[in-house]
PDB file of N, CA and C in Angstrom:
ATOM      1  N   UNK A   1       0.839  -1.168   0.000  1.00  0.00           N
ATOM      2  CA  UNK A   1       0.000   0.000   0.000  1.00  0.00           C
ATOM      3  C   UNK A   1       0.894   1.245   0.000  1.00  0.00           C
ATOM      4  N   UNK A   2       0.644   2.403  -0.612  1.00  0.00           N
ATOM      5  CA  UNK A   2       1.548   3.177  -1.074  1.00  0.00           C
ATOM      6  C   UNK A   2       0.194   4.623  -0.335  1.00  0.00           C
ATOM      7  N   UNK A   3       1.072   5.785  -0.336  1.00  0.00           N
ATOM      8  CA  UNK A   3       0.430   6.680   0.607  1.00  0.00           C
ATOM      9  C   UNK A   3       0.772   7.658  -0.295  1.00  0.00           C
ATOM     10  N   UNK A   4      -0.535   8.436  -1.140  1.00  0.00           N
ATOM     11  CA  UNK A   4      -0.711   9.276  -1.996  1.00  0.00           C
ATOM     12  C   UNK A   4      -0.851  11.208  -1.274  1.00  0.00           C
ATOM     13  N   UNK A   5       0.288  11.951  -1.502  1.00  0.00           N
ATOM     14  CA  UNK A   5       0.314  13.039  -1.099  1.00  0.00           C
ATOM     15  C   UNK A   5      -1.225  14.101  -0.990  1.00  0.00           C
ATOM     16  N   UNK A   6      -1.984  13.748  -1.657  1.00  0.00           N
ATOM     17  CA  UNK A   6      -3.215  14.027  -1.070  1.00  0.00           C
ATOM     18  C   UNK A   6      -4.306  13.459  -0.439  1.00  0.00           C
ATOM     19  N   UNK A   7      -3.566  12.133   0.329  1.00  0.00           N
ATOM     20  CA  UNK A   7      -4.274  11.768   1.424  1.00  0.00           C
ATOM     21  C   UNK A   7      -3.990  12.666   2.773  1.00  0.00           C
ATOM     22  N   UNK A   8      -3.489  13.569   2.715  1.00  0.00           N
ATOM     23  CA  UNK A   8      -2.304  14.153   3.867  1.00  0.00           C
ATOM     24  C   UNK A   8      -2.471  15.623   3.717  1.00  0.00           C
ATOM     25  N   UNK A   9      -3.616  16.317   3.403  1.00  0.00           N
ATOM     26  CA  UNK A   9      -3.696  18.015   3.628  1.00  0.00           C
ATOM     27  C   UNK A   9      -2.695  18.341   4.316  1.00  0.00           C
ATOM     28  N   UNK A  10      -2.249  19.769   3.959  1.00  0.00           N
ATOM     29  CA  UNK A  10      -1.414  20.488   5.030  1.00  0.00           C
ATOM     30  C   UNK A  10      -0.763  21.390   4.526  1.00  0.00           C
ATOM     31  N   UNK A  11      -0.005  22.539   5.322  1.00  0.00           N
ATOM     32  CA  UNK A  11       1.198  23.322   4.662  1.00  0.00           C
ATOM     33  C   UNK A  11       1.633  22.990   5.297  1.00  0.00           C
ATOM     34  N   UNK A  12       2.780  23.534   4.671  1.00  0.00           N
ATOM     35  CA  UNK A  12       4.749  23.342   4.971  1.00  0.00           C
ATOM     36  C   UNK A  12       4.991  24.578   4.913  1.00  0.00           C
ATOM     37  N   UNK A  13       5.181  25.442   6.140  1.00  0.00           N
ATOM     38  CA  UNK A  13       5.654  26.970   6.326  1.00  0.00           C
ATOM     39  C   UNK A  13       7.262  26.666   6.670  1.00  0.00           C
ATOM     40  N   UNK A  14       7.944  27.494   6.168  1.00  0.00           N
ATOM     41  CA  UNK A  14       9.487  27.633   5.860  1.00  0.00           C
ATOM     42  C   UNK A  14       9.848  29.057   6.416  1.00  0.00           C
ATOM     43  N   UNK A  15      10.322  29.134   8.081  1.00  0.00           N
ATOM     44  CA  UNK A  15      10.636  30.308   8.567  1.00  0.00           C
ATOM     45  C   UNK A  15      11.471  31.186   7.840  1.00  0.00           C
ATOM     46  N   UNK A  16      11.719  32.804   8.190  1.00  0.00           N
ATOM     47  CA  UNK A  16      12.413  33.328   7.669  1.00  0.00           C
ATOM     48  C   UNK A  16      13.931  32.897   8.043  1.00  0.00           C
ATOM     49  N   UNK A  17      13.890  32.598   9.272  1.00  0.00           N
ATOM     50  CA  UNK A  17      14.833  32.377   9.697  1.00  0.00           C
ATOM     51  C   UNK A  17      15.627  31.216   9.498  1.00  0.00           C
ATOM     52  N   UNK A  18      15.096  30.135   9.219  1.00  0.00           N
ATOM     53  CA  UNK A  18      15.072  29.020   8.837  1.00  0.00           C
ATOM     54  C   UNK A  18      15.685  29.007   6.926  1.00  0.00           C
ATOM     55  N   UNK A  19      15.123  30.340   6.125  1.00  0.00           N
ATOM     56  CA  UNK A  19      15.592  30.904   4.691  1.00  0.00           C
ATOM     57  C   UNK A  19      16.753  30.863   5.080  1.00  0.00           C
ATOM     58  N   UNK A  20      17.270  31.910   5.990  1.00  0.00           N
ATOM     59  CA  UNK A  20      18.544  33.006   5.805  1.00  0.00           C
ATOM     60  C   UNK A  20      19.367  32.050   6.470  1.00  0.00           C
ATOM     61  N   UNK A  21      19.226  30.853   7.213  1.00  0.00           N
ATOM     62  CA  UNK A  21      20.377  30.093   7.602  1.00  0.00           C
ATOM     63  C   UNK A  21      20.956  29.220   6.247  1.00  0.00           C
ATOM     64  N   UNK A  22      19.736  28.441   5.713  1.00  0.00           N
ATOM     65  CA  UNK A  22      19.693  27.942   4.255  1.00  0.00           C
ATOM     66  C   UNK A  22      20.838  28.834   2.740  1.00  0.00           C
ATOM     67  N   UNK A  23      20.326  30.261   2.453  1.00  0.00           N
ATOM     68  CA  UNK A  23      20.494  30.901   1.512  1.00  0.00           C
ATOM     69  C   UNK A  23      22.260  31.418   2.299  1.00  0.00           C
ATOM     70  N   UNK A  24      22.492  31.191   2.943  1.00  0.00           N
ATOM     71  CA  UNK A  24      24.118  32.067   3.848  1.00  0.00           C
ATOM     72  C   UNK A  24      24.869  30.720   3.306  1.00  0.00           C
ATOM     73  N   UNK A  25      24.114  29.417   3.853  1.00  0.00           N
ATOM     74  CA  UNK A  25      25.403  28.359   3.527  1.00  0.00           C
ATOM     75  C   UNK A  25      25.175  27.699   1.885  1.00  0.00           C
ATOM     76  N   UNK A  26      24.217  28.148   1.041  1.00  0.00           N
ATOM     77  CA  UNK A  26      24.091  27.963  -0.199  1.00  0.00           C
ATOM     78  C   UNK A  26      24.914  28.854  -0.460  1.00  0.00           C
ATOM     79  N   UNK A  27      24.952  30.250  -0.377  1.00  0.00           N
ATOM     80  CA  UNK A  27      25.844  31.242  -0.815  1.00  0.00           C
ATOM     81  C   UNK A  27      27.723  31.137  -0.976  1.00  0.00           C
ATOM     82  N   UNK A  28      27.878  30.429   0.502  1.00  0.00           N
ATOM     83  CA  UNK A  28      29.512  29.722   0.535  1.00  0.00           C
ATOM     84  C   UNK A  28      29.674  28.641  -0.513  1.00  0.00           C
ATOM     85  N   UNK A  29      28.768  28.107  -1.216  1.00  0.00           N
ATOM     86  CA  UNK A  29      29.178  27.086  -2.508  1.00  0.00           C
ATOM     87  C   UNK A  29      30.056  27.778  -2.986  1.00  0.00           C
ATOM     88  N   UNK A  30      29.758  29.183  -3.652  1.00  0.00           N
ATOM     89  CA  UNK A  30      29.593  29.793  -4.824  1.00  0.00           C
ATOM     90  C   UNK A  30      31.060  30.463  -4.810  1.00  0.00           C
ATOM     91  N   UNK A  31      32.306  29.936  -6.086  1.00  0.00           N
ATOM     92  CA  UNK A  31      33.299  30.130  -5.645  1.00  0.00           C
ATOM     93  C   UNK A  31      33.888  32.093  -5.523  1.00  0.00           C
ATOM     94  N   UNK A  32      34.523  31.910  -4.423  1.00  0.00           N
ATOM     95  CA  UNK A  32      35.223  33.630  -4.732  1.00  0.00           C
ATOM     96  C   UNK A  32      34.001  34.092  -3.251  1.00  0.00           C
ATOM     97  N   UNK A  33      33.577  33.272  -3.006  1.00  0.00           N
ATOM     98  CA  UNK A  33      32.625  34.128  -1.491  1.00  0.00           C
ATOM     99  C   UNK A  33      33.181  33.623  -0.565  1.00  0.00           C
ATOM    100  N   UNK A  34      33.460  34.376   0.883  1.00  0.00           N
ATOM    101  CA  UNK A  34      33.704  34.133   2.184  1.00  0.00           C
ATOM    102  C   UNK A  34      33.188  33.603   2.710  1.00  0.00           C
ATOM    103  N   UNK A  35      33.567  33.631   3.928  1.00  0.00           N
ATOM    104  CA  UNK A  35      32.703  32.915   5.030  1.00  0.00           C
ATOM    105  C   UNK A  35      31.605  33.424   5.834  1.00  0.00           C
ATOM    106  N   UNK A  36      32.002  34.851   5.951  1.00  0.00           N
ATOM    107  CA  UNK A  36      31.219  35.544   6.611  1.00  0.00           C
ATOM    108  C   UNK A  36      29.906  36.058   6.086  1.00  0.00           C
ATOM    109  N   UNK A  37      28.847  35.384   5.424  1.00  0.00           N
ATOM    110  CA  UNK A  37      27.822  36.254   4.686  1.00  0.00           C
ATOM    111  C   UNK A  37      26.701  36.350   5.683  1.00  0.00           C
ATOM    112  N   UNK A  38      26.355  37.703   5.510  1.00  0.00           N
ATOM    113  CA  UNK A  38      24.599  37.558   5.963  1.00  0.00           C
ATOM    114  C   UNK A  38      23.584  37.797   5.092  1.00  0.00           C
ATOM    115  N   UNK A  39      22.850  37.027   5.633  1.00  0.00           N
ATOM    116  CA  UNK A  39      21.431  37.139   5.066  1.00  0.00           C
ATOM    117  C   UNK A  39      19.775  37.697   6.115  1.00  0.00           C
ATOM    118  N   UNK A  40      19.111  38.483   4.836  1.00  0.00           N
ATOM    119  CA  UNK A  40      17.781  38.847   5.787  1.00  0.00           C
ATOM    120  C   UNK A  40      16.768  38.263   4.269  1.00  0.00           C
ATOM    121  N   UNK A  41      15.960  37.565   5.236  1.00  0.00           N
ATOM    122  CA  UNK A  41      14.806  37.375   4.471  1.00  0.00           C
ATOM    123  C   UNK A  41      13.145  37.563   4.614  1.00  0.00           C
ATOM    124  N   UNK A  42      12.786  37.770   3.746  1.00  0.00           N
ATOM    125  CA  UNK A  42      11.170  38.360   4.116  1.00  0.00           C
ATOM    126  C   UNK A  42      10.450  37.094   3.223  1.00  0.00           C
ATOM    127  N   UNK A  43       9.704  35.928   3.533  1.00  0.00           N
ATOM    128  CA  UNK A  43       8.867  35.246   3.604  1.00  0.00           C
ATOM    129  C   UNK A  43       7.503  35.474   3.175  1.00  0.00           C
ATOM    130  N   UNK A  44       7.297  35.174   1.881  1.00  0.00           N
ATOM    131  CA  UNK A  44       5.549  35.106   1.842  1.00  0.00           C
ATOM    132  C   UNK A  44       5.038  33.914   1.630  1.00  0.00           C
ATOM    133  N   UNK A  45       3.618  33.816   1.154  1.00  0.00           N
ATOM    134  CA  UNK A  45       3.414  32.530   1.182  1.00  0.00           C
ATOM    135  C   UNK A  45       3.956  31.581   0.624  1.00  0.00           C
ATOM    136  N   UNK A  46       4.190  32.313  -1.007  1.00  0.00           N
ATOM    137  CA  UNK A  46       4.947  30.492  -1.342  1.00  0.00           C
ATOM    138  C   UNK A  46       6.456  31.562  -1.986  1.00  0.00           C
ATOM    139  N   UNK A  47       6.528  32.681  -1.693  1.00  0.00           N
ATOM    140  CA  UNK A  47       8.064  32.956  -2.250  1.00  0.00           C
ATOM    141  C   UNK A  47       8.787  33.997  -1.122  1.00  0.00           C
ATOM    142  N   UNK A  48      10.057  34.213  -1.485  1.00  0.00           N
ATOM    143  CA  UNK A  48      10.808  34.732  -0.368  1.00  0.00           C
ATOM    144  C   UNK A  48      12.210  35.984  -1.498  1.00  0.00           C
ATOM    145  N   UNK A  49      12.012  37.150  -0.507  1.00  0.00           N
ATOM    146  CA  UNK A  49      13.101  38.481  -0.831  1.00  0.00           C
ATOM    147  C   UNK A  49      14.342  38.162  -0.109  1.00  0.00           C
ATOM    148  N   UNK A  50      15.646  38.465  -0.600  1.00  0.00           N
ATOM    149  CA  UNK A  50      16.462  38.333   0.185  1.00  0.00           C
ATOM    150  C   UNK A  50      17.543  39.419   0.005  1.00  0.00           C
ATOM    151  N   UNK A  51      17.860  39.998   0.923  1.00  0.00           N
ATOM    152  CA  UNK A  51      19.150  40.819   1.062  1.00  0.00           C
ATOM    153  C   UNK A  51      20.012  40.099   1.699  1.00  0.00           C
ATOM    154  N   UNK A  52      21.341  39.993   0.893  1.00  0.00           N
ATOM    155  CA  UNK A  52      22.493  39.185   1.115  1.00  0.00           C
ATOM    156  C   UNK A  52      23.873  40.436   0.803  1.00  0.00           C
ATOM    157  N   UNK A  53      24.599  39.978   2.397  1.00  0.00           N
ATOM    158  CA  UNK A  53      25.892  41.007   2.344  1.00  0.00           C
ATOM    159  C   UNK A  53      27.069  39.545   2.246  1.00  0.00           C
ATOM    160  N   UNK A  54      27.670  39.974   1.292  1.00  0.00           N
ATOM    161  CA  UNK A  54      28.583  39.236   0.709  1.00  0.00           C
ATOM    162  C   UNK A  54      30.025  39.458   1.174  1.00  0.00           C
ATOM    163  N   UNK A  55      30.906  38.500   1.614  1.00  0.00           N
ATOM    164  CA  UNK A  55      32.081  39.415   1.424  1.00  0.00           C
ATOM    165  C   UNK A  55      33.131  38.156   0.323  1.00  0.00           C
ATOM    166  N   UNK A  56      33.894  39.152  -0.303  1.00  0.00           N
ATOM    167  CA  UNK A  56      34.344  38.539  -1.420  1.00  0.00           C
ATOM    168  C   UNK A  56      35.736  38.057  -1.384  1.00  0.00           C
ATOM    169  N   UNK A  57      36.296  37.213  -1.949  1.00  0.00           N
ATOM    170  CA  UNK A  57      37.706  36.927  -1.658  1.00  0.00           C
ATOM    171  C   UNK A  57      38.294  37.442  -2.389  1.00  0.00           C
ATOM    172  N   UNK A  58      39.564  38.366  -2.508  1.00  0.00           N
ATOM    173  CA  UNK A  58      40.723  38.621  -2.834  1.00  0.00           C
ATOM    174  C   UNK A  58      41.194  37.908  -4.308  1.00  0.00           C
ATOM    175  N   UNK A  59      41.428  37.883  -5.331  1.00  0.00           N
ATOM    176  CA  UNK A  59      41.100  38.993  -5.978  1.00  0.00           C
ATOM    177  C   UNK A  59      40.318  38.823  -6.644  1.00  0.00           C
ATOM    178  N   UNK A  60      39.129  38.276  -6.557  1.00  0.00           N
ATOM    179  CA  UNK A  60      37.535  37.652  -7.029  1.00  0.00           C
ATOM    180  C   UNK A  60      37.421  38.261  -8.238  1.00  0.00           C
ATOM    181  N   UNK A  61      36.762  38.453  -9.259  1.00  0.00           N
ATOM    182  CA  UNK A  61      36.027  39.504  -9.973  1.00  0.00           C
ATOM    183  C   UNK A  61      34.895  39.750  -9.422  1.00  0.00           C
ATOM    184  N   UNK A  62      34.243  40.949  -8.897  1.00  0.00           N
ATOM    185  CA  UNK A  62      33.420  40.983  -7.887  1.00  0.00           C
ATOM    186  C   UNK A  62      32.104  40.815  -8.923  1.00  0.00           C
ATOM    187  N   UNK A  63      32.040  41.593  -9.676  1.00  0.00           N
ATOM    188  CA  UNK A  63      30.904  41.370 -11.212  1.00  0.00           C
ATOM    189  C   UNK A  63      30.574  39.712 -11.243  1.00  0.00           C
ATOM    190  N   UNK A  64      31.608  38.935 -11.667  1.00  0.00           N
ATOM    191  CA  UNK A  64      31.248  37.734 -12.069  1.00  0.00           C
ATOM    192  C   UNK A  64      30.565  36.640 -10.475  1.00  0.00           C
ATOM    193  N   UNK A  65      31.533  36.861  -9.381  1.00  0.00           N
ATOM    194  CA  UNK A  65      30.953  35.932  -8.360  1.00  0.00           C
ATOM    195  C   UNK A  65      29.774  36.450  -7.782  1.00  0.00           C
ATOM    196  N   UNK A  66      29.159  38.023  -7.855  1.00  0.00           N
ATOM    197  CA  UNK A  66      27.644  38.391  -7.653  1.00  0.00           C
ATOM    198  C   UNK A  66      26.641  37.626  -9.113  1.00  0.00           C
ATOM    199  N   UNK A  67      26.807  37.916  -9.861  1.00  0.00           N
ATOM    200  CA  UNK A  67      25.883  37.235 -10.753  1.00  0.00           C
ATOM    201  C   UNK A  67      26.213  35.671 -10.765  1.00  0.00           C
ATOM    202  N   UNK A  68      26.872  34.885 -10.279  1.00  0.00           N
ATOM    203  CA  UNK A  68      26.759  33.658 -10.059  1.00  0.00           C
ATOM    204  C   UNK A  68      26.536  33.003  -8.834  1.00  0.00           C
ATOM    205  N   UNK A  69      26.642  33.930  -7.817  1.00  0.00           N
ATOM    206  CA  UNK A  69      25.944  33.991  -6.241  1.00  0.00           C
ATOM    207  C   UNK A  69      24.163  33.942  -6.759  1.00  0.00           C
ATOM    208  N   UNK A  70      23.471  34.927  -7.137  1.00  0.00           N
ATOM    209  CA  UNK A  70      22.824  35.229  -7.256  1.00  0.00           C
ATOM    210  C   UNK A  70      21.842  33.915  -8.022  1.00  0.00           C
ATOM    211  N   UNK A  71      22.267  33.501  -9.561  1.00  0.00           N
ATOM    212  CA  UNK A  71      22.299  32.429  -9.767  1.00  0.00           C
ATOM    213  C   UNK A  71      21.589  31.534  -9.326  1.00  0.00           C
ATOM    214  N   UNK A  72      23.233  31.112  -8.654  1.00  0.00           N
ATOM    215  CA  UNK A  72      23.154  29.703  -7.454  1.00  0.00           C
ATOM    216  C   UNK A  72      21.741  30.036  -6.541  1.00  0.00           C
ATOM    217  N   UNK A  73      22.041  31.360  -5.835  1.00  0.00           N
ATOM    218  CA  UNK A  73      20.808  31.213  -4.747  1.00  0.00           C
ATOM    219  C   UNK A  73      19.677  31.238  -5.397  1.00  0.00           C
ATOM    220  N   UNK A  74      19.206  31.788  -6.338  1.00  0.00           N
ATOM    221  CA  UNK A  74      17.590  31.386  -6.569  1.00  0.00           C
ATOM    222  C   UNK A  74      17.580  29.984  -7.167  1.00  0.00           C
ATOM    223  N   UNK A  75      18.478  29.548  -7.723  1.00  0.00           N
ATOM    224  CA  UNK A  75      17.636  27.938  -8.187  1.00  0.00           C
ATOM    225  C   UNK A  75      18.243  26.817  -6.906  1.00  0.00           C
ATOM    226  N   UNK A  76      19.168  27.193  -5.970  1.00  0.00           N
ATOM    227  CA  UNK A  76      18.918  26.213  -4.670  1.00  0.00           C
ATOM    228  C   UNK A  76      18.197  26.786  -3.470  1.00  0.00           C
ATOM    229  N   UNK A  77      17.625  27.848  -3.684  1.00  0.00           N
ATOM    230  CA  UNK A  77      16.472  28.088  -2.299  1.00  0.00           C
ATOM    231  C   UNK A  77      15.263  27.589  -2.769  1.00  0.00           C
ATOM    232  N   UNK A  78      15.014  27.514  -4.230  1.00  0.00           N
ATOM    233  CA  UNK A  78      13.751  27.255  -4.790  1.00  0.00           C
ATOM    234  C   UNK A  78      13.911  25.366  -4.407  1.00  0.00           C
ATOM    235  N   UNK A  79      15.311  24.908  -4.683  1.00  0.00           N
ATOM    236  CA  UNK A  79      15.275  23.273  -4.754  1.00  0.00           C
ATOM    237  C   UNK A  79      15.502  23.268  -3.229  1.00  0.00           C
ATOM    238  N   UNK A  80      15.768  23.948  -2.409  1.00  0.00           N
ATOM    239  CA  UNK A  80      15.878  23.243  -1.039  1.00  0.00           C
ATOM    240  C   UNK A  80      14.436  23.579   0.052  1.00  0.00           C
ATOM    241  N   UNK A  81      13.954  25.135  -0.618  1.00  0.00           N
ATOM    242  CA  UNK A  81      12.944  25.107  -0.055  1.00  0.00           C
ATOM    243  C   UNK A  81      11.620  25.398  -0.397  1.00  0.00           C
ATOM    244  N   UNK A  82      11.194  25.554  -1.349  1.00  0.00           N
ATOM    245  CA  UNK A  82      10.336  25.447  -2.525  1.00  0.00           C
ATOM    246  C   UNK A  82       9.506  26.488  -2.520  1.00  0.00           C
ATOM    247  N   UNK A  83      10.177  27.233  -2.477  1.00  0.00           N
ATOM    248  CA  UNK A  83       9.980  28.965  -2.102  1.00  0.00           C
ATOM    249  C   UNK A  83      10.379  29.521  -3.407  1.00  0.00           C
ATOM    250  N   UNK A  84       9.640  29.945  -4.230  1.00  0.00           N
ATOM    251  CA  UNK A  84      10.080  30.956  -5.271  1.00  0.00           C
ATOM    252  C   UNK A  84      10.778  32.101  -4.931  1.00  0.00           C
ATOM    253  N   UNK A  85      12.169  32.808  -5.646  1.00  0.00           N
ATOM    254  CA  UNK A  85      12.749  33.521  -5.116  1.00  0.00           C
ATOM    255  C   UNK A  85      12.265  35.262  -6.070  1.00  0.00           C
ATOM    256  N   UNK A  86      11.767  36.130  -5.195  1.00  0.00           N
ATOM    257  CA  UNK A  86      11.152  37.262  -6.082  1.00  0.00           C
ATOM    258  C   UNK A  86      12.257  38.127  -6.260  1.00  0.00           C
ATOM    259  N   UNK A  87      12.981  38.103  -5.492  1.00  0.00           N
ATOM    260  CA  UNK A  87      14.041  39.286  -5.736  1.00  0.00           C
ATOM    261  C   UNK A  87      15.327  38.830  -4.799  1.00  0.00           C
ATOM    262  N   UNK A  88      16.844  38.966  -5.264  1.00  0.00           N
ATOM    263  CA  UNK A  88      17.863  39.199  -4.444  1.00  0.00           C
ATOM    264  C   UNK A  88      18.801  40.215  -4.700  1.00  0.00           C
ATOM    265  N   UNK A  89      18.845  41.018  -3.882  1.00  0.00           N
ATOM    266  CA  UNK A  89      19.391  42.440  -3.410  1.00  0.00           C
ATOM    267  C   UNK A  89      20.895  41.980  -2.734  1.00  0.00           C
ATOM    268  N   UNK A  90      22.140  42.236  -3.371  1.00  0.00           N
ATOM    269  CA  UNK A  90      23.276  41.977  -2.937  1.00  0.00           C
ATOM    270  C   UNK A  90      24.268  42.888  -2.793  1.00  0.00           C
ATOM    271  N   UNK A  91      24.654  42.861  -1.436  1.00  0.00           N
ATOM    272  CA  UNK A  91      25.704  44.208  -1.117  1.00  0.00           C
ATOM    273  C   UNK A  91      26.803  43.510  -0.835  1.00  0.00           C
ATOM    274  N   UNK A  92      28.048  43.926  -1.245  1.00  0.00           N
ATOM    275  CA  UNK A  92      29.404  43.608  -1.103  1.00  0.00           C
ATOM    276  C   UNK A  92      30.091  44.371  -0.324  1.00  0.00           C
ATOM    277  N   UNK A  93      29.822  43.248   0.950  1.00  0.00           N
ATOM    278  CA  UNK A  93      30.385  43.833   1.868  1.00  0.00           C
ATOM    279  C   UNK A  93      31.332  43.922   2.971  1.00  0.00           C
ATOM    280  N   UNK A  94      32.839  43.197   2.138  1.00  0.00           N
ATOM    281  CA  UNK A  94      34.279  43.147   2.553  1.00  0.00           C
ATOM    282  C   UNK A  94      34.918  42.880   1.226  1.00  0.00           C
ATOM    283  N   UNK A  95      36.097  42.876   1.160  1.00  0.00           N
ATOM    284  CA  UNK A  95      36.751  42.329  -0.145  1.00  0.00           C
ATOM    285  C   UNK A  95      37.624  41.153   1.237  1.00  0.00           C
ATOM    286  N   UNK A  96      37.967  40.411   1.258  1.00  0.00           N
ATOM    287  CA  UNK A  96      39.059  39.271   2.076  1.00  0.00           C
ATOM    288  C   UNK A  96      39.848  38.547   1.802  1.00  0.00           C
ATOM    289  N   UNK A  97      40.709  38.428   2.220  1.00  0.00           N
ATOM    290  CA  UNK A  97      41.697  37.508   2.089  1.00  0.00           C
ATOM    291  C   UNK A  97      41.462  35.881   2.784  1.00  0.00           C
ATOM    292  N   UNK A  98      40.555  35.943   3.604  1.00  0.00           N
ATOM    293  CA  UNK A  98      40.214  34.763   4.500  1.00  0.00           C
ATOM    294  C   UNK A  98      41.415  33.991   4.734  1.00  0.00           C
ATOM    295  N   UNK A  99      42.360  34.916   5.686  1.00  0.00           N
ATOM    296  CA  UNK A  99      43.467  34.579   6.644  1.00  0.00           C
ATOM    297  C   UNK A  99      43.065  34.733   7.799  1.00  0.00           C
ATOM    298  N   UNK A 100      43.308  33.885   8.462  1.00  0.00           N
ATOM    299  CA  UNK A 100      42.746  33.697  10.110  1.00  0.00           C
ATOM    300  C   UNK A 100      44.120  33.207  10.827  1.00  0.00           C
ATOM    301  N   UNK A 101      44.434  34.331  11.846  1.00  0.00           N
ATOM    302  CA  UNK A 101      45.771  34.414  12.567  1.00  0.00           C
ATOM    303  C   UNK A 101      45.976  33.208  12.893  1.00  0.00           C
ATOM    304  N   UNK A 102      46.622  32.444  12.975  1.00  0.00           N
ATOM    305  CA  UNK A 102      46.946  31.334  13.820  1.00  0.00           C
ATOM    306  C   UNK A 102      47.671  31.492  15.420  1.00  0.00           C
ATOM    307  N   UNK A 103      47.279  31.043  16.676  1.00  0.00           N
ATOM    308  CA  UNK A 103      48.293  30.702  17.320  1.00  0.00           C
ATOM    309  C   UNK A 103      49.631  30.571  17.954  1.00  0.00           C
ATOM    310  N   UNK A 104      49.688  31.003  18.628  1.00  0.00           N
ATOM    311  CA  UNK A 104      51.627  30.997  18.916  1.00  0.00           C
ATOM    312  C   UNK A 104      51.607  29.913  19.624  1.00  0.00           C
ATOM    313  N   UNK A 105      52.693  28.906  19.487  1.00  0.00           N
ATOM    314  CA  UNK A 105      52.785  28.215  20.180  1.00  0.00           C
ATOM    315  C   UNK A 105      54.080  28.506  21.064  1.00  0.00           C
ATOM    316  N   UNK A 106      54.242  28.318  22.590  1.00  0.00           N
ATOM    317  CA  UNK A 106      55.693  28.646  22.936  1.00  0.00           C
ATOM    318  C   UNK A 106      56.222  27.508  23.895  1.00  0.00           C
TER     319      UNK A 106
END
């Protein structure tokens, strides 16, 4: 016996918060982006806005890794959370080297 998706009414609500953790670590795929990104998202019923601050790696082309950030995030927020994406608004906001001091050892 097999269990047909409309035996089972219901929604599936997808927090905002729950977006912007999603769309930050989709965003680190995307090569030439840091680590540090944030995201804010505004949630409607079945689609979602996002402002994303980027910071970029050293010596990135900043042109090419925003339009392939951008990209990436609307067709994997749509496949991870089935949220149509209406708009993404992207600010660049570090250029980095993503060097992280190390340690002294003595």
């Amino acid at each position: 016996m097999t269990a047909v998706a409309d035996e089972y009414p219901g929604v599936t609500t997808v927090t905002p918060r729950a977006v912007q953790r999603i769309v930050a670590q989709v965003a680190r795929e995307v090569a030439g982006v840091g680590a540090d990104v944030r995201v804010e998202a505004r949630v409607f019923a079945n689609r979602t806005a996002l402002d994303v601050r980027l910071p970029i790696l050293y010596p990135s082309p900043i042109g090419r890794v925003t339009e392939a950030c951008r990209a990436h995030l609307a067709r994997r927020t749509r496949e991870l959370t089935g949220l149509a994406v209406s708009g993404i608004d992207i600010v660049v906001a570090e250029l980095t080297t993503e060097t992280v001091a190390g340690r002294r050892v003595r």
